[in-house]
N, C-alpha and C. Protein backbone atom coordinates (compact mmCIF):
# COMPACT_ATOMS: atom_id res chain seq x y z
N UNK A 1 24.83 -0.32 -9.88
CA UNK A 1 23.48 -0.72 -9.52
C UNK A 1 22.65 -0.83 -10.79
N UNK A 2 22.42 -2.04 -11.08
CA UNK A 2 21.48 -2.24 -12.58
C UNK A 2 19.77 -2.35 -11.79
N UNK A 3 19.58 -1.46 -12.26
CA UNK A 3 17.61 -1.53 -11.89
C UNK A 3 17.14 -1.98 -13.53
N UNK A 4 15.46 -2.69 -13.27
CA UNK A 4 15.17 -2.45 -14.62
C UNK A 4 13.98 -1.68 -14.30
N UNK A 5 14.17 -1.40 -15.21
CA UNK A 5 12.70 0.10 -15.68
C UNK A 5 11.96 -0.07 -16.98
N UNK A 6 10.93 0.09 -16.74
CA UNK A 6 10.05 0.51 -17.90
C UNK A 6 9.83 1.15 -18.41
N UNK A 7 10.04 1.86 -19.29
CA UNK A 7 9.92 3.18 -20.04
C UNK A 7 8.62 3.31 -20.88
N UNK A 8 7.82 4.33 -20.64
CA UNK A 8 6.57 4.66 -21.13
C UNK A 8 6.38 6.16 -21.54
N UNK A 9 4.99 6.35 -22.14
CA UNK A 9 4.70 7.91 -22.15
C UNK A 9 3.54 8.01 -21.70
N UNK A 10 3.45 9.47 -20.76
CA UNK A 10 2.05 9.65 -19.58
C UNK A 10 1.69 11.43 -20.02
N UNK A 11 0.64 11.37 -20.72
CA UNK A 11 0.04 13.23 -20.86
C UNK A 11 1.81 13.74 -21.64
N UNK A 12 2.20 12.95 -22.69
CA UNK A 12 3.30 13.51 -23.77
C UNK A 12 4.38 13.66 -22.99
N UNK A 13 4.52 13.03 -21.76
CA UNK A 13 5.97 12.84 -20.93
C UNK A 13 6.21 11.69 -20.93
N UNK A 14 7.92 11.64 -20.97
CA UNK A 14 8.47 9.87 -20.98
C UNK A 14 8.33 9.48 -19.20
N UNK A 15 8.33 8.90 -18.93
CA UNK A 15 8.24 8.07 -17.56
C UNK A 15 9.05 7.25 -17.45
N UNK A 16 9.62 6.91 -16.36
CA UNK A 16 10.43 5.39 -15.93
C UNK A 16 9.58 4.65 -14.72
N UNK A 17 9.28 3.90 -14.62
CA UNK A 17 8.66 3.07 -13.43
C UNK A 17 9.34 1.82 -13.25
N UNK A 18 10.02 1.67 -11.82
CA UNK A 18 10.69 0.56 -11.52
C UNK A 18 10.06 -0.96 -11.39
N UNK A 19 10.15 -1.84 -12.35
CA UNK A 19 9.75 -2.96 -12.84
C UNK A 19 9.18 -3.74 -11.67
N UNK A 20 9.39 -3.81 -10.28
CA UNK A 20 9.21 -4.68 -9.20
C UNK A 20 7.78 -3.94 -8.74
N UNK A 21 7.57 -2.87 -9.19
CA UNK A 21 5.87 -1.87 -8.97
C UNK A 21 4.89 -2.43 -10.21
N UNK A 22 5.17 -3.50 -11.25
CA UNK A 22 4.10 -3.54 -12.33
C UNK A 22 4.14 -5.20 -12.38
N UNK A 23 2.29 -5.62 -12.37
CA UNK A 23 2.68 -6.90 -12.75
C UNK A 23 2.58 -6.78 -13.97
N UNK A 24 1.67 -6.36 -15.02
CA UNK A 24 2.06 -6.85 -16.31
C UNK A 24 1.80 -5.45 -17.46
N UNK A 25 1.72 -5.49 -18.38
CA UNK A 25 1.22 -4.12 -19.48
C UNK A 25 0.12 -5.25 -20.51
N UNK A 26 -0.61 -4.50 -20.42
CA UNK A 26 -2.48 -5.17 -21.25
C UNK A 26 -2.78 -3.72 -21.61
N UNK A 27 -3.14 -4.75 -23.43
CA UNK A 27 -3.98 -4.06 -23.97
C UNK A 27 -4.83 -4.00 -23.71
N UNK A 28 -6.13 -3.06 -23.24
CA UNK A 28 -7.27 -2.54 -22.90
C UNK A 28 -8.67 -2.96 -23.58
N UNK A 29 -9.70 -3.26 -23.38
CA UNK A 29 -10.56 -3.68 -23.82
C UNK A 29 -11.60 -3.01 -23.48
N UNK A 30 -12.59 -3.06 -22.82
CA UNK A 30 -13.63 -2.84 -22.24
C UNK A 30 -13.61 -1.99 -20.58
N UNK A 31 -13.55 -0.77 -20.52
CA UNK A 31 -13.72 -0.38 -19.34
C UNK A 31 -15.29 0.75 -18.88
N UNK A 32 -16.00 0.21 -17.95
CA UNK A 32 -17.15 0.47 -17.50
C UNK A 32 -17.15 2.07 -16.59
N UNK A 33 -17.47 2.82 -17.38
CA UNK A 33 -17.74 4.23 -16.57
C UNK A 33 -18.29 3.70 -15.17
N UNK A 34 -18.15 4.38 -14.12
CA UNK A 34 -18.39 4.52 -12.59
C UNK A 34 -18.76 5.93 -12.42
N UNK A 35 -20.73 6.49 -12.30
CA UNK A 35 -21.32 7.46 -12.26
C UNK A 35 -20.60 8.33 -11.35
N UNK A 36 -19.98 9.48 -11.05
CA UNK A 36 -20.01 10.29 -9.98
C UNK A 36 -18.22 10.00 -9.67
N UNK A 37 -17.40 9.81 -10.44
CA UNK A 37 -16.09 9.18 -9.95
C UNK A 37 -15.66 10.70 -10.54
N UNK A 38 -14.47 10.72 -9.93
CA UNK A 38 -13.59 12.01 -10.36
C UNK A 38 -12.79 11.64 -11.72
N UNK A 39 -12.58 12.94 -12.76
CA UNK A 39 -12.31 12.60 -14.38
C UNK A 39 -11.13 11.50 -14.63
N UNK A 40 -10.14 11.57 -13.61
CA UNK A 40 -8.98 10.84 -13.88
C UNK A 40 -9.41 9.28 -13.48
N UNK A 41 -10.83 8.82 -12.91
CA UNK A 41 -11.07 7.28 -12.93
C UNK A 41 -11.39 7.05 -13.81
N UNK A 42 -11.06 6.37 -14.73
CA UNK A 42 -12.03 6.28 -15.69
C UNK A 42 -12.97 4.96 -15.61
N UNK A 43 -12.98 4.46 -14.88
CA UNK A 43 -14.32 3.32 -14.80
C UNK A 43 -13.46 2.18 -14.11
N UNK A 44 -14.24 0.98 -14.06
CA UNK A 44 -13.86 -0.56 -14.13
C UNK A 44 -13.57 -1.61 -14.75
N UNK A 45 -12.26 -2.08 -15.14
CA UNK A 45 -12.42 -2.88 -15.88
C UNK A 45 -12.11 -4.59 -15.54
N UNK A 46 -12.38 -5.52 -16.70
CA UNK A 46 -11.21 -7.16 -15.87
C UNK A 46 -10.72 -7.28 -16.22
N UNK A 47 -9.78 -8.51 -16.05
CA UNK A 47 -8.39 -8.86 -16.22
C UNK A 47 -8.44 -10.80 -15.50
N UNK A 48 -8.49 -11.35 -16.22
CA UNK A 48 -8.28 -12.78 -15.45
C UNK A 48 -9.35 -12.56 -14.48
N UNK A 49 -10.37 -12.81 -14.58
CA UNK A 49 -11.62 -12.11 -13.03
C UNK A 49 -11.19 -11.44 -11.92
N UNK A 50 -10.80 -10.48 -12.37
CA UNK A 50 -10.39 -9.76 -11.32
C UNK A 50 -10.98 -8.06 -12.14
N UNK A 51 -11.65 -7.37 -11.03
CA UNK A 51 -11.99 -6.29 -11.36
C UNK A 51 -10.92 -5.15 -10.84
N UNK A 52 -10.35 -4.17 -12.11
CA UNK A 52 -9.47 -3.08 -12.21
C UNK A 52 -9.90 -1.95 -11.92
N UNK A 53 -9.72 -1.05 -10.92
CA UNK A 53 -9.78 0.44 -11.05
C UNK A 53 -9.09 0.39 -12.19
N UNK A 54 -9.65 1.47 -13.19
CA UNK A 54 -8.54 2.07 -14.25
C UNK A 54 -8.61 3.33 -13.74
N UNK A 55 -7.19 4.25 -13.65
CA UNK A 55 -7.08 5.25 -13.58
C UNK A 55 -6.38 6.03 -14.75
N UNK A 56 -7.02 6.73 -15.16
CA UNK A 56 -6.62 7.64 -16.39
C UNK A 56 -5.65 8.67 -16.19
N UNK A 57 -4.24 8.24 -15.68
CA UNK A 57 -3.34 9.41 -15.69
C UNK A 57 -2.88 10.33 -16.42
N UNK A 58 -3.37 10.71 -17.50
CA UNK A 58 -3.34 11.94 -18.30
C UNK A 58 -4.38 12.90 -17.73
N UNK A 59 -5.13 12.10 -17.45
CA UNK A 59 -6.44 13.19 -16.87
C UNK A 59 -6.02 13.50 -15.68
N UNK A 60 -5.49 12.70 -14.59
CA UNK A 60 -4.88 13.81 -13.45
C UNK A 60 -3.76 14.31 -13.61
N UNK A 61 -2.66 14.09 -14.44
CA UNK A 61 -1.60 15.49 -14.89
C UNK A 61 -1.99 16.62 -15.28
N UNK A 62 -3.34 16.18 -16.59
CA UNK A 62 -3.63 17.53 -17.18
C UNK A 62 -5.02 18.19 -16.78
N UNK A 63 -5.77 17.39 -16.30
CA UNK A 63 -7.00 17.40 -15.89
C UNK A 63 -8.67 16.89 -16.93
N UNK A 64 -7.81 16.63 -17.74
CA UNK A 64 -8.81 16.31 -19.30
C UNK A 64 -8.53 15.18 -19.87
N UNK A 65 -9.72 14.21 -19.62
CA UNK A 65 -9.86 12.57 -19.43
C UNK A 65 -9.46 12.51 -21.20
N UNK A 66 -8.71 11.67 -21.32
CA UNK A 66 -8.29 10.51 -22.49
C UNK A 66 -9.14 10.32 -23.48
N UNK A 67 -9.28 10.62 -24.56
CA UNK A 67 -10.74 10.40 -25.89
C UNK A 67 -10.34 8.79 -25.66
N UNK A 68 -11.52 8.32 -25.38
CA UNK A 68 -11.90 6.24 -25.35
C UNK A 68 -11.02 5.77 -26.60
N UNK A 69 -10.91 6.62 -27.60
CA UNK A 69 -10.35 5.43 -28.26
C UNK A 69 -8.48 5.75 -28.27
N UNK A 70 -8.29 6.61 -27.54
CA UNK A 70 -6.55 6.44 -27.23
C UNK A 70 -6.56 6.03 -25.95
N UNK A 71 -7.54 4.98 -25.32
CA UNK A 71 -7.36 4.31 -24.16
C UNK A 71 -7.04 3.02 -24.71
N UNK A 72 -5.45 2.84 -24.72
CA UNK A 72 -4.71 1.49 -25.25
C UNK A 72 -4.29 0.29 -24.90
N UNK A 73 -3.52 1.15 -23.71
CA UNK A 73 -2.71 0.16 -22.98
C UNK A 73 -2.88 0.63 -21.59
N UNK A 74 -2.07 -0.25 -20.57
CA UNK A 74 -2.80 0.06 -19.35
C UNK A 74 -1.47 -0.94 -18.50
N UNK A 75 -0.98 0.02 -17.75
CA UNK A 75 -0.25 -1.15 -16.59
C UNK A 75 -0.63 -1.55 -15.50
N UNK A 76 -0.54 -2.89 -15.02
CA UNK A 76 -1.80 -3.45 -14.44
C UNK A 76 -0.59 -3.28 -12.90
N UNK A 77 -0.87 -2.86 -11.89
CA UNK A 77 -0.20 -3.20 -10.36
C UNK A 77 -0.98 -3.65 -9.38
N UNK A 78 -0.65 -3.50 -8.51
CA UNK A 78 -1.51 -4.38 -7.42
C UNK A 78 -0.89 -3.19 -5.90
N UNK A 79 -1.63 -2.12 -5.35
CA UNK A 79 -1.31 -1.02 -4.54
C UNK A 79 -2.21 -0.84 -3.35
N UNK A 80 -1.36 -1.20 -2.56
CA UNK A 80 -2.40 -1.35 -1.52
C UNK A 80 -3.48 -2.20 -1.20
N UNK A 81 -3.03 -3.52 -1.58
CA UNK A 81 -4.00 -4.45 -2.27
C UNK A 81 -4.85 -4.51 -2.68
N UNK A 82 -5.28 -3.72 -3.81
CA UNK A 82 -6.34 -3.44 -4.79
C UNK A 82 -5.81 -3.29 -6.06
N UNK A 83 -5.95 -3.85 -6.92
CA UNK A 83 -5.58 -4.18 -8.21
C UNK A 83 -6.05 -2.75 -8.97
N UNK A 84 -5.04 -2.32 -9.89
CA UNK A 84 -5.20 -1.10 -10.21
C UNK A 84 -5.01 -1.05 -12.16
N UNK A 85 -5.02 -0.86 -12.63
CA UNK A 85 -4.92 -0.49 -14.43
C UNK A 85 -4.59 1.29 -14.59
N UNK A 86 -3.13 1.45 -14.57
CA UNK A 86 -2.59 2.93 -15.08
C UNK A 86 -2.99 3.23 -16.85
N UNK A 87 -3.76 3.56 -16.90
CA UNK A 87 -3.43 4.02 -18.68
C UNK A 87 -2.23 4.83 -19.18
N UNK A 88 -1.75 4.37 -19.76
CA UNK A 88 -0.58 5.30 -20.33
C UNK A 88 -1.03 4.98 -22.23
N UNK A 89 0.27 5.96 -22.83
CA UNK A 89 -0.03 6.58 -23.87
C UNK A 89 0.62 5.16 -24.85
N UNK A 90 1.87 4.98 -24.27
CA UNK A 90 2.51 3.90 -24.99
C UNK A 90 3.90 3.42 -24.38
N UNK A 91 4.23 2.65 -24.50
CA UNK A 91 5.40 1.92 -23.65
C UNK A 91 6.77 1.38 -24.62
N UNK A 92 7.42 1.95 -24.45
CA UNK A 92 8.75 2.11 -25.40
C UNK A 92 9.85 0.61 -25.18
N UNK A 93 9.96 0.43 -23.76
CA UNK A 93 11.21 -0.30 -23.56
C UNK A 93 11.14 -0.76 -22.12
N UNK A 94 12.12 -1.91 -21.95
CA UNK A 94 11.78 -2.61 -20.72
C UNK A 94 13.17 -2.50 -20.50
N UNK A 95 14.13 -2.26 -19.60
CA UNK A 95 15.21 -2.14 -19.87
C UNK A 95 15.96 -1.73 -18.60
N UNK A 96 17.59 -2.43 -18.37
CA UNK A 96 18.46 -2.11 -17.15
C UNK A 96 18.90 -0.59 -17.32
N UNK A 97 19.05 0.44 -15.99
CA UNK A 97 20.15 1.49 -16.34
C UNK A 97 20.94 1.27 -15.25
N UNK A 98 22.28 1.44 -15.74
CA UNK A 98 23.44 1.06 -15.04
C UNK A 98 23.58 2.22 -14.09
N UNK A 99 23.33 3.60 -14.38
CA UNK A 99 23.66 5.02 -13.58
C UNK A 99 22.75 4.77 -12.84
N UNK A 100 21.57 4.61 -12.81
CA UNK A 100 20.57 4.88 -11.37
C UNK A 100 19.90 6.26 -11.69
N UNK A 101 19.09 6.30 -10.66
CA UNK A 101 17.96 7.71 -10.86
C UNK A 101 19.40 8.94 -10.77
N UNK A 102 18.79 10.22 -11.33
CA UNK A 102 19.53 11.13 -11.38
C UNK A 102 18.53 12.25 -10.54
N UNK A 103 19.22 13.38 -10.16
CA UNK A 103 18.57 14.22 -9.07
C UNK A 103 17.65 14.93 -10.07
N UNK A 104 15.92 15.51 -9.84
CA UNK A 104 15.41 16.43 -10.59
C UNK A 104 16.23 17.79 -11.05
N UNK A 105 15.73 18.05 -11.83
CA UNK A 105 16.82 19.41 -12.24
C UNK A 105 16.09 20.11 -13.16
N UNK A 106 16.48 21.51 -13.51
CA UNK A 106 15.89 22.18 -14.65
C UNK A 106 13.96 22.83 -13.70
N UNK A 107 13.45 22.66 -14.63
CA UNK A 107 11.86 23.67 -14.60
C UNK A 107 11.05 21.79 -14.85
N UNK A 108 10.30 21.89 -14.18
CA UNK A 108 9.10 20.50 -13.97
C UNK A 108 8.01 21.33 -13.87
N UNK A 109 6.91 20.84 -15.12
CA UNK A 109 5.73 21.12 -14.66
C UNK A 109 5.12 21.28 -13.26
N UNK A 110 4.11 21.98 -13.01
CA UNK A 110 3.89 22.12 -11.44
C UNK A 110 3.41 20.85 -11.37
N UNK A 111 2.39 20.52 -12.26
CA UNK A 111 1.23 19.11 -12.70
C UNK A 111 2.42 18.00 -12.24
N UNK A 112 3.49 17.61 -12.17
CA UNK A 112 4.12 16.54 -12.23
C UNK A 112 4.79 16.60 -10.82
N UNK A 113 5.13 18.04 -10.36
CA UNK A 113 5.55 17.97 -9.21
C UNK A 113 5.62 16.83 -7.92
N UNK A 114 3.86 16.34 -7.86
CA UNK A 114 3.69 15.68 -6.79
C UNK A 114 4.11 14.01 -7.26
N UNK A 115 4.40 13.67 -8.62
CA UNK A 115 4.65 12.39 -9.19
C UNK A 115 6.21 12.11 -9.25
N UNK A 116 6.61 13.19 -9.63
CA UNK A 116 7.92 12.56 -10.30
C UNK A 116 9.13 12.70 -8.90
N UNK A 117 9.69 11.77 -9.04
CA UNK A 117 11.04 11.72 -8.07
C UNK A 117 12.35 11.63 -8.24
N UNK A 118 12.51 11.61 -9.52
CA UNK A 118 14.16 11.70 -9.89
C UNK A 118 14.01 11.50 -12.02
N UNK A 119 15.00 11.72 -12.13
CA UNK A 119 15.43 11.07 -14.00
C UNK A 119 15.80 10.36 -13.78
N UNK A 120 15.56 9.44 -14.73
CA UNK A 120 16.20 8.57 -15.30
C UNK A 120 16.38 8.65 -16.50
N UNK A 121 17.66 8.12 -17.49
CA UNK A 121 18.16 8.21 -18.81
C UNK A 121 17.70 7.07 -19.32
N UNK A 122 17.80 6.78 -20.41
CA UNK A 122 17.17 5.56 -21.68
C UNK A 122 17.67 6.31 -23.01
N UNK A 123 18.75 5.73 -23.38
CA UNK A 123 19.43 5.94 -24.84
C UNK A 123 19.64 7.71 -24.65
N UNK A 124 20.24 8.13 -23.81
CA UNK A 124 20.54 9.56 -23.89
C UNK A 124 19.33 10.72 -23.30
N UNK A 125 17.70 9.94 -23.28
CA UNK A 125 16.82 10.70 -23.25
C UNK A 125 16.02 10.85 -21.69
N UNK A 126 16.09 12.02 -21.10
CA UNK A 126 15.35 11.18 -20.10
C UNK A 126 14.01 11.42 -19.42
N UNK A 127 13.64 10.57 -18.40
CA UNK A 127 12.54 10.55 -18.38
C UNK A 127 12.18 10.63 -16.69
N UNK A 128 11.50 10.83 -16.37
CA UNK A 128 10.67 11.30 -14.94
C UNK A 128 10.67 9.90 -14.76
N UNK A 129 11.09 9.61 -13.42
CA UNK A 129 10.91 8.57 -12.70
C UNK A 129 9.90 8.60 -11.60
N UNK A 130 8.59 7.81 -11.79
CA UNK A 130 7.46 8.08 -11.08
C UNK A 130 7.22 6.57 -10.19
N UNK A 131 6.48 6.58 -9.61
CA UNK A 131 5.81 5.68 -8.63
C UNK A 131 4.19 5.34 -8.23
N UNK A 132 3.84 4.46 -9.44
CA UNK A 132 2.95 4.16 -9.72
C UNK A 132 2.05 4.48 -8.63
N UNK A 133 1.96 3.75 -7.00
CA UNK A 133 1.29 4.13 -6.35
C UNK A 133 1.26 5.91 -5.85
N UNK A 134 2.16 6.82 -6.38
CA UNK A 134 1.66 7.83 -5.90
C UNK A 134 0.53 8.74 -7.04
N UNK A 135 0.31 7.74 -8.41
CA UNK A 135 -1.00 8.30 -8.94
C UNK A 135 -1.90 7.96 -8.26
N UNK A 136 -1.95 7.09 -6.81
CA UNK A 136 -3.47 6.10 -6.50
C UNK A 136 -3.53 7.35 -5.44
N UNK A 137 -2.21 7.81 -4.44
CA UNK A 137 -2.50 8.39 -3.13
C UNK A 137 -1.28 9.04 -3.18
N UNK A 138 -1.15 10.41 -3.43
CA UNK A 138 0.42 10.87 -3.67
C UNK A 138 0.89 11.09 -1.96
N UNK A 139 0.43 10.53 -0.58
CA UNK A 139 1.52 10.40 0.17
C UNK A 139 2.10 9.27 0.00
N UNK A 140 1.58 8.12 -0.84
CA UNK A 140 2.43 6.73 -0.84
C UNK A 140 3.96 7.19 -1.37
N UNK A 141 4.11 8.22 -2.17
CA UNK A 141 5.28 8.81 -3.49
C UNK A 141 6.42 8.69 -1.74
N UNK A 142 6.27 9.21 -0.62
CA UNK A 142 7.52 8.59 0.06
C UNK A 142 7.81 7.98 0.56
N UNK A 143 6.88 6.67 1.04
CA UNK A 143 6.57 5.73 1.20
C UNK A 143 7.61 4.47 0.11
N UNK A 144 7.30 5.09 -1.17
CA UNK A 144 8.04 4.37 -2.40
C UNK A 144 9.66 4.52 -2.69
């Protein structure tokens, strides 16, 4: 079973996100604080006229929003039909794995608990396989 995955980093963890969950990865420009939003939104931004929730997922792993200027990159999905912008830290590789997700194992942050759903490997290393929509609404995570 060849999937492709994306390989990224989220709050200093590698991630895998299955390629058919992202339309594209954009560099970040301009995103508009939203008064009264909880720390991990971090505002509104566009994209081709289309207005983005950005959600700052470092800030809901760790709870402590992103300094603006390591807000870089951003994967853009479309969840629940509302167009969404994930910030992540940086994005390594786009890439097939031939093994498939592997079962969780070992000690997982509690913080990641409700995100992550299996490993996945990339050159020996691996990484939490997450589901973009369960940063928007973590019952979508079984849904996905």
């Amino acid at each position: 079973m060849n999937q492709l995955y994306l390989f990224a980093c989220v709050a200093g963890t590698p991630i895998a996100v299955r390629t058919e969950e992202i339309e594209a990865v954009v560099k970040l420009t301009d995103i508009s604080p939203v008064p009264g939003m909880p720390p991990h939104i971090a505002g509104l931004s566009a994209l081709r006229s289309r207005v983005l929730t950005m959600i700052d997922v470092a800030a809901l792993i760790r709870g402590v929003p992103t300094p603006h200027e390591q807000r870089e990159l951003a994967i853009i999905a479309d969840i629940s039909s509302h167009s969404y912008g994930l910030i992540v830290e940086g994005v390594s590789d786009i890439c097939t794995v031939s093994e498939g997700p592997l079962p969780l194992r070992g000690r997982l942050s509690p913080a990641w608990m409700p995100f992550a759903q299996a490993i996945v490997e990339n050159e020996g290393e691996p990484h939490l396989l997450v589901s973009l929509a369960s940063f928007i609404d973590p019952a979508l995570t079984l849904a996905a």
